[in-house]
PDB file of N, CA and C in Angstrom:
ATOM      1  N   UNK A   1       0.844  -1.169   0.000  1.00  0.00           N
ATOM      2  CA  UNK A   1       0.000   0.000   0.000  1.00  0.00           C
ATOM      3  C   UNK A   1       0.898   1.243   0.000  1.00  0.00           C
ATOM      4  N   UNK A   2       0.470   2.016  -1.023  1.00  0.00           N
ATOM      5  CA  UNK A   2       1.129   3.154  -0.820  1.00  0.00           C
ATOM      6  C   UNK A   2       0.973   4.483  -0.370  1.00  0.00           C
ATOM      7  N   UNK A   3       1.302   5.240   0.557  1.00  0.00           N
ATOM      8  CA  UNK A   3       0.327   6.717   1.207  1.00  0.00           C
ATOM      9  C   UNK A   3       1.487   7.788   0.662  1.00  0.00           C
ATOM     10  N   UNK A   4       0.847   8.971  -0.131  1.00  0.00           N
ATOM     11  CA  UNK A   4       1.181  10.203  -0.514  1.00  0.00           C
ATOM     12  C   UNK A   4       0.825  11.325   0.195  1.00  0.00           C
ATOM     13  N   UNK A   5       2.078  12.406   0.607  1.00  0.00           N
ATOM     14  CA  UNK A   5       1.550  13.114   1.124  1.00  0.00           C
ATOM     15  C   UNK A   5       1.882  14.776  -0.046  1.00  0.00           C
ATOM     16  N   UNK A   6       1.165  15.778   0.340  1.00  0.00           N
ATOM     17  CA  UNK A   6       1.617  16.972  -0.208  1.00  0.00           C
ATOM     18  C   UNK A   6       1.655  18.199   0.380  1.00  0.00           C
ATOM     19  N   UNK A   7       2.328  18.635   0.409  1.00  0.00           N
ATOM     20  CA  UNK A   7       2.837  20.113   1.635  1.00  0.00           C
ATOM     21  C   UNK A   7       2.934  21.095   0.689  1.00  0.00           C
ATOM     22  N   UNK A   8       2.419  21.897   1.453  1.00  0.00           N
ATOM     23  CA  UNK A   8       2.769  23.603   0.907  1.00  0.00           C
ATOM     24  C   UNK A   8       3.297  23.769  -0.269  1.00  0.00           C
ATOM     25  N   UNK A   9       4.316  24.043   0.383  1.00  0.00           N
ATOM     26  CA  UNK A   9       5.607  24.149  -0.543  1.00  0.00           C
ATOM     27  C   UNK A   9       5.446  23.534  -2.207  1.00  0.00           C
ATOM     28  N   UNK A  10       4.642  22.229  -2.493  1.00  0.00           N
ATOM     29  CA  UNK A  10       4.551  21.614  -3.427  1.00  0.00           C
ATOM     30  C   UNK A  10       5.145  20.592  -3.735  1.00  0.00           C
ATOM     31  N   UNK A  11       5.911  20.083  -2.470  1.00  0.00           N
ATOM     32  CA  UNK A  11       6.380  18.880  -2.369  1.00  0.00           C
ATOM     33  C   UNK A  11       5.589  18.025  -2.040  1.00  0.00           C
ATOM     34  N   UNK A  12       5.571  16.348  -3.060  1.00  0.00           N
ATOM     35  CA  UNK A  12       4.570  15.426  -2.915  1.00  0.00           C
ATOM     36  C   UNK A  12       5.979  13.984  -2.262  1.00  0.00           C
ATOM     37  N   UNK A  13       5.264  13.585  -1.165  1.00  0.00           N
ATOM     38  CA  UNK A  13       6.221  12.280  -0.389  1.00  0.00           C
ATOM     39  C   UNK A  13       5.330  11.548  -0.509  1.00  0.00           C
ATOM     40  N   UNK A  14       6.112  10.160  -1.052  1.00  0.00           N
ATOM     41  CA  UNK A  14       5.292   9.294  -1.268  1.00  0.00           C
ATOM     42  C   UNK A  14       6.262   7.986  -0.480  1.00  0.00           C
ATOM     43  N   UNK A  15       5.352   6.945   0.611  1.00  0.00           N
ATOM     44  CA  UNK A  15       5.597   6.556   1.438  1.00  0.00           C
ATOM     45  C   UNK A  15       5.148   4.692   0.911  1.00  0.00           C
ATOM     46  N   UNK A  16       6.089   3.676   1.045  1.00  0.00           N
ATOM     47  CA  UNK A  16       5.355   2.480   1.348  1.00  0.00           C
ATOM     48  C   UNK A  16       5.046   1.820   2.488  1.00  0.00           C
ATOM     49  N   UNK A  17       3.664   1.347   2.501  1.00  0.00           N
ATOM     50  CA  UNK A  17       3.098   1.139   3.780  1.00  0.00           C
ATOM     51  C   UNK A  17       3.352  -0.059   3.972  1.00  0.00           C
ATOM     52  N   UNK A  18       3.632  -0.878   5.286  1.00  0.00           N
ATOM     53  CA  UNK A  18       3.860  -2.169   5.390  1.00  0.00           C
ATOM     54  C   UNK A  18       2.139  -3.001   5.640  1.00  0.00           C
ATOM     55  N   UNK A  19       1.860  -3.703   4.476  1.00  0.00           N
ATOM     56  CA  UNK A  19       0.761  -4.810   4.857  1.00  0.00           C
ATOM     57  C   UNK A  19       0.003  -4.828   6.370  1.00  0.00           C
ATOM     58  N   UNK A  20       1.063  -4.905   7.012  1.00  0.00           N
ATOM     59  CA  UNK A  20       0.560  -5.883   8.369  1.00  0.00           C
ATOM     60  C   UNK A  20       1.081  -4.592   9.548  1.00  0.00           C
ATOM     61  N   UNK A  21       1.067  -3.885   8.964  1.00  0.00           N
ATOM     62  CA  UNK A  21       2.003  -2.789   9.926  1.00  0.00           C
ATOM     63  C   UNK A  21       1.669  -1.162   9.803  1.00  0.00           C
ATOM     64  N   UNK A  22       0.381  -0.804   9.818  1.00  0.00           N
ATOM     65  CA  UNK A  22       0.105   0.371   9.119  1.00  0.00           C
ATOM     66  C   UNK A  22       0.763   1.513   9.776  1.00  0.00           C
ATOM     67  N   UNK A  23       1.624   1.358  10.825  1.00  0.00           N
ATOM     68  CA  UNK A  23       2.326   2.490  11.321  1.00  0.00           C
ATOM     69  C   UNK A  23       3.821   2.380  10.936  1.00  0.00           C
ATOM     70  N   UNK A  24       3.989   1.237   9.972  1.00  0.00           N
ATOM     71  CA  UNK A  24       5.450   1.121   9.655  1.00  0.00           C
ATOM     72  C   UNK A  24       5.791   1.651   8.238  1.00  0.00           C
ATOM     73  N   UNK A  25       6.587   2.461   7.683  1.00  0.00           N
ATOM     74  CA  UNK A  25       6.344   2.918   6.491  1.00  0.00           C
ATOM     75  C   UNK A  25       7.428   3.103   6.114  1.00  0.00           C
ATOM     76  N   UNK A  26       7.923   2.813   4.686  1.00  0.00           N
ATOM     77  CA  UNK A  26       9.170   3.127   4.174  1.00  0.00           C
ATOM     78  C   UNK A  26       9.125   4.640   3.250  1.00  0.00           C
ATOM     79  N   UNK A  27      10.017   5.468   3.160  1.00  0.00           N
ATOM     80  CA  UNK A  27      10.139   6.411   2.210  1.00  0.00           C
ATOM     81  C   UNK A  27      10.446   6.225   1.169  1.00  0.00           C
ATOM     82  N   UNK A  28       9.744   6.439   0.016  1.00  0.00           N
ATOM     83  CA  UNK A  28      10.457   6.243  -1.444  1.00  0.00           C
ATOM     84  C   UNK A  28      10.783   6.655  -1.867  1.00  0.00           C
ATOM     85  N   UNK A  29       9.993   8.383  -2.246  1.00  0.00           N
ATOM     86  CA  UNK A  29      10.823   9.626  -3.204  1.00  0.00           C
ATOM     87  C   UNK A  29       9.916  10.807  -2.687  1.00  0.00           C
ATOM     88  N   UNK A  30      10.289  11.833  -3.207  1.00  0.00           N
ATOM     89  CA  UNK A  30       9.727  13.116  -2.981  1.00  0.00           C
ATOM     90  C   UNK A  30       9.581  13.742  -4.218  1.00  0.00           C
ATOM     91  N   UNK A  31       8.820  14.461  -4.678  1.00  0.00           N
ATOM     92  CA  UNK A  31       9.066  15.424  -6.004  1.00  0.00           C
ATOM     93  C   UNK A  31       8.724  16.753  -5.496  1.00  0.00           C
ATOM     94  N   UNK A  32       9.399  17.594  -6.170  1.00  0.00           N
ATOM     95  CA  UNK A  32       8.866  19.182  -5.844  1.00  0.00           C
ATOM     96  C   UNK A  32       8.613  19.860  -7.261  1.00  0.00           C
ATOM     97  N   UNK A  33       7.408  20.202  -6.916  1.00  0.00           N
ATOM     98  CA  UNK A  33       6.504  20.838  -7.966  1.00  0.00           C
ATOM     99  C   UNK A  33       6.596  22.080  -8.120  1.00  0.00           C
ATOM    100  N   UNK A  34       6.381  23.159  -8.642  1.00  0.00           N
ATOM    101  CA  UNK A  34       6.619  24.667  -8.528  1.00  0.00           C
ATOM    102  C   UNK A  34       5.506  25.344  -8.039  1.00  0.00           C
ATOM    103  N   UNK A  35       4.177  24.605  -7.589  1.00  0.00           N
ATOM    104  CA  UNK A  35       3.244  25.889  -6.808  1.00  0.00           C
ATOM    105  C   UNK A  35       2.376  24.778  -5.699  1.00  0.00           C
ATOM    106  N   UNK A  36       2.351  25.382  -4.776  1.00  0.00           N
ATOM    107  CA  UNK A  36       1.265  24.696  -3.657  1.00  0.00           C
ATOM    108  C   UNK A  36       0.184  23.995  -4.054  1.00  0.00           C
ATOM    109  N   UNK A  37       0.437  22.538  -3.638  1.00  0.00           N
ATOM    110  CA  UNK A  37      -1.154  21.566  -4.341  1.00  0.00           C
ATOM    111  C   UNK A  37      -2.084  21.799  -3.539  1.00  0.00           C
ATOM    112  N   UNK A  38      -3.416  21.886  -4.289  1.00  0.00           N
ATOM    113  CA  UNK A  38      -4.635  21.898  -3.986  1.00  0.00           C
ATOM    114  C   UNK A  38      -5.518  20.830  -3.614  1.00  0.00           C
ATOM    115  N   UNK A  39      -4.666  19.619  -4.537  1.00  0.00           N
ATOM    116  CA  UNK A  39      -5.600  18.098  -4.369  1.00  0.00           C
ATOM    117  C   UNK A  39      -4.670  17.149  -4.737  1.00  0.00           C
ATOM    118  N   UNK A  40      -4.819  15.972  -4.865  1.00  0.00           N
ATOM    119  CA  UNK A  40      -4.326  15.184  -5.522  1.00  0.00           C
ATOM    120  C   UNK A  40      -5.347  13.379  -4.808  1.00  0.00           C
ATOM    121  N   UNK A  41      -5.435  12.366  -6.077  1.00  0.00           N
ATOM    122  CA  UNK A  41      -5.935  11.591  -5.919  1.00  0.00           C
ATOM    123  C   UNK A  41      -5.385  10.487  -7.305  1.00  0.00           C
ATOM    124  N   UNK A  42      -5.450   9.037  -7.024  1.00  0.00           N
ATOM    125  CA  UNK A  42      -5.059   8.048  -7.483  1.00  0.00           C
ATOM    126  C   UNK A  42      -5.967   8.263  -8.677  1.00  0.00           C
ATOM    127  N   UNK A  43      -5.428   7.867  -9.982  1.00  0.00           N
ATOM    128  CA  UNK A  43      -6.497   7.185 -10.903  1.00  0.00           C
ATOM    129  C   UNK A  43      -7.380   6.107 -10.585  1.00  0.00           C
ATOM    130  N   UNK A  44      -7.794   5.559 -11.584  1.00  0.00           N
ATOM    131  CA  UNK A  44      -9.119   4.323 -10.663  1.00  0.00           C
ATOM    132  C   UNK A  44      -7.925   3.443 -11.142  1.00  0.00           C
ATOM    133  N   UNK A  45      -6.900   2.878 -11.671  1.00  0.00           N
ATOM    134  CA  UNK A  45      -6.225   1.873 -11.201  1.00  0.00           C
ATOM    135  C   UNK A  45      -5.372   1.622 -10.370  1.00  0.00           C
ATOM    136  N   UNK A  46      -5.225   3.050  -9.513  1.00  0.00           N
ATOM    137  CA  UNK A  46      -3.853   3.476  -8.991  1.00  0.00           C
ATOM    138  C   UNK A  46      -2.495   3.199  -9.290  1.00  0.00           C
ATOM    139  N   UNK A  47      -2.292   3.479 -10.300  1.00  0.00           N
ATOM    140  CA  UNK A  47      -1.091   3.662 -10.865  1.00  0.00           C
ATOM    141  C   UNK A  47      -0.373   4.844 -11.143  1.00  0.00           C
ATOM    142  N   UNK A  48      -1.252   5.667 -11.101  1.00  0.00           N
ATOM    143  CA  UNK A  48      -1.096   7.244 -11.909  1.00  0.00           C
ATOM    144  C   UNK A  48      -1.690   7.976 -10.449  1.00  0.00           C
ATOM    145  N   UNK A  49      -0.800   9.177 -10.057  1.00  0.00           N
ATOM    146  CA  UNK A  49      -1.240  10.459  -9.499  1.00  0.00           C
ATOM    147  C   UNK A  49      -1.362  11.728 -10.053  1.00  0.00           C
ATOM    148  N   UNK A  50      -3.069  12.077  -9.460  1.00  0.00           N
ATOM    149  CA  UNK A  50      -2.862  13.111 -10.529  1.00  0.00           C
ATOM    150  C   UNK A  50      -2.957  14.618  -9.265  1.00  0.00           C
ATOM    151  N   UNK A  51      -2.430  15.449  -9.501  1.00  0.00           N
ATOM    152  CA  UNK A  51      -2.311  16.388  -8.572  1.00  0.00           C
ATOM    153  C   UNK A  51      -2.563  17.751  -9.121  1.00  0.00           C
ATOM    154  N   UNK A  52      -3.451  18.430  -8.582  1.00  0.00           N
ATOM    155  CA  UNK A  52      -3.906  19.854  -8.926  1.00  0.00           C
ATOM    156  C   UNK A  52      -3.343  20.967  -8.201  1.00  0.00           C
ATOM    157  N   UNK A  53      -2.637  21.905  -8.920  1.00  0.00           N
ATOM    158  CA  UNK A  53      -1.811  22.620  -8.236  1.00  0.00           C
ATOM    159  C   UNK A  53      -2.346  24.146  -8.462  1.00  0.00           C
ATOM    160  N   UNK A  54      -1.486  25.068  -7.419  1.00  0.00           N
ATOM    161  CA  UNK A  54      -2.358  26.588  -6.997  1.00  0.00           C
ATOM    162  C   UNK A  54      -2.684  27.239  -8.528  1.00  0.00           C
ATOM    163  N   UNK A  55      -1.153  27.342  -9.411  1.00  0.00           N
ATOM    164  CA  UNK A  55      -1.066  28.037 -10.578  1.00  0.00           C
ATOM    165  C   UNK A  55      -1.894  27.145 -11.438  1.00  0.00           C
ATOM    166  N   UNK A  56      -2.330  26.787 -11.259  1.00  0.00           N
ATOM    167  CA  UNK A  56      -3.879  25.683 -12.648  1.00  0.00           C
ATOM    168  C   UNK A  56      -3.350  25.019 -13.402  1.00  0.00           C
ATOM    169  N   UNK A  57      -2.269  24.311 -13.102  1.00  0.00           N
ATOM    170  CA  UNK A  57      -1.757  23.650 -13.671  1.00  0.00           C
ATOM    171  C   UNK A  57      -1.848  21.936 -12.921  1.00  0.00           C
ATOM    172  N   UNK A  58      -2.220  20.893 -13.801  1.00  0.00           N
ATOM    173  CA  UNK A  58      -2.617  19.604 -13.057  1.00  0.00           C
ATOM    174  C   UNK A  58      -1.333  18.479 -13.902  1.00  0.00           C
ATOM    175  N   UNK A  59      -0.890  17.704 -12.982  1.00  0.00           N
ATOM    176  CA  UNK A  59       0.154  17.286 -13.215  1.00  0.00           C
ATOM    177  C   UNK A  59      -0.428  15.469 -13.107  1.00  0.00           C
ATOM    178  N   UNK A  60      -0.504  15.010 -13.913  1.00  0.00           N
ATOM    179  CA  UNK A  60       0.090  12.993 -13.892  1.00  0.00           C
ATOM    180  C   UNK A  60       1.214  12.367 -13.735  1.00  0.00           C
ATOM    181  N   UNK A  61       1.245  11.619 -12.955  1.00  0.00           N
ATOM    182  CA  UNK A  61       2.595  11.390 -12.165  1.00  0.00           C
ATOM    183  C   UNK A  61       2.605   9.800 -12.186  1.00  0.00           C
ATOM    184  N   UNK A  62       3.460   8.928 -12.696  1.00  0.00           N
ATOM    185  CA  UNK A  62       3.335   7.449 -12.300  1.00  0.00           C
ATOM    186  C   UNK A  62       3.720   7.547 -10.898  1.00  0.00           C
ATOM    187  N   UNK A  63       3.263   6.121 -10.808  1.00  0.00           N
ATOM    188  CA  UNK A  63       3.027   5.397  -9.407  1.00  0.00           C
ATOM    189  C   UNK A  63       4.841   5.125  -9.311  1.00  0.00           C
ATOM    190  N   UNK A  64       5.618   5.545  -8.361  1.00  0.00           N
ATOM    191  CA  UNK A  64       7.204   4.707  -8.132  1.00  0.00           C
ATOM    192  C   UNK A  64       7.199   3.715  -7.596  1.00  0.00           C
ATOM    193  N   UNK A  65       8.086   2.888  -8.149  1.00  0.00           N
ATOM    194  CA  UNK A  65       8.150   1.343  -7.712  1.00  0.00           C
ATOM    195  C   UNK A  65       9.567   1.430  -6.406  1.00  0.00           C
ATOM    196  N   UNK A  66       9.249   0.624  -5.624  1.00  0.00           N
ATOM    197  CA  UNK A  66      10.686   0.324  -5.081  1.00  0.00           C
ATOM    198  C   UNK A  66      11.254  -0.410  -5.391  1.00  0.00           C
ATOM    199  N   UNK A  67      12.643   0.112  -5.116  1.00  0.00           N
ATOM    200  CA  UNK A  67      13.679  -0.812  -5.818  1.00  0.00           C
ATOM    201  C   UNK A  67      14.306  -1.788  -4.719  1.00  0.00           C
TER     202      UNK A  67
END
């Protein structure tokens, strides 16, 4: 399972969740975007994030795999 977060700033952290362990979580990557997000939500297969940002600009993002 994977949990995304997005801050201010326009940085999106995206976290893997352990199965059996929902308070245990690994870090995967971060991206920084150029304006404060407004939203963001999985496609319906969750593979794809799509994130709506202050300047109206909406961004698709694949899903990162760990390595």
């Amino acid at each position: 399972m994977m949990l995304v977060s997005g801050a201010v700033d326009g940085t999106l952290f995206f976290f893997e969740l352990e199965p059996d362990n929902m308070q245990s979580y690994d870090p995967l990557c971060m991206i920084k975007l150029e304006s404060k997000i407004n939203d963001i939500n999985w496609d319906c297969l969750a593979k794809k994030l799509i994130v709506a940002c202050d300047n109206g600009r909406v961004y698709i993002i694949d899903r990162p795999k760990k390595s």
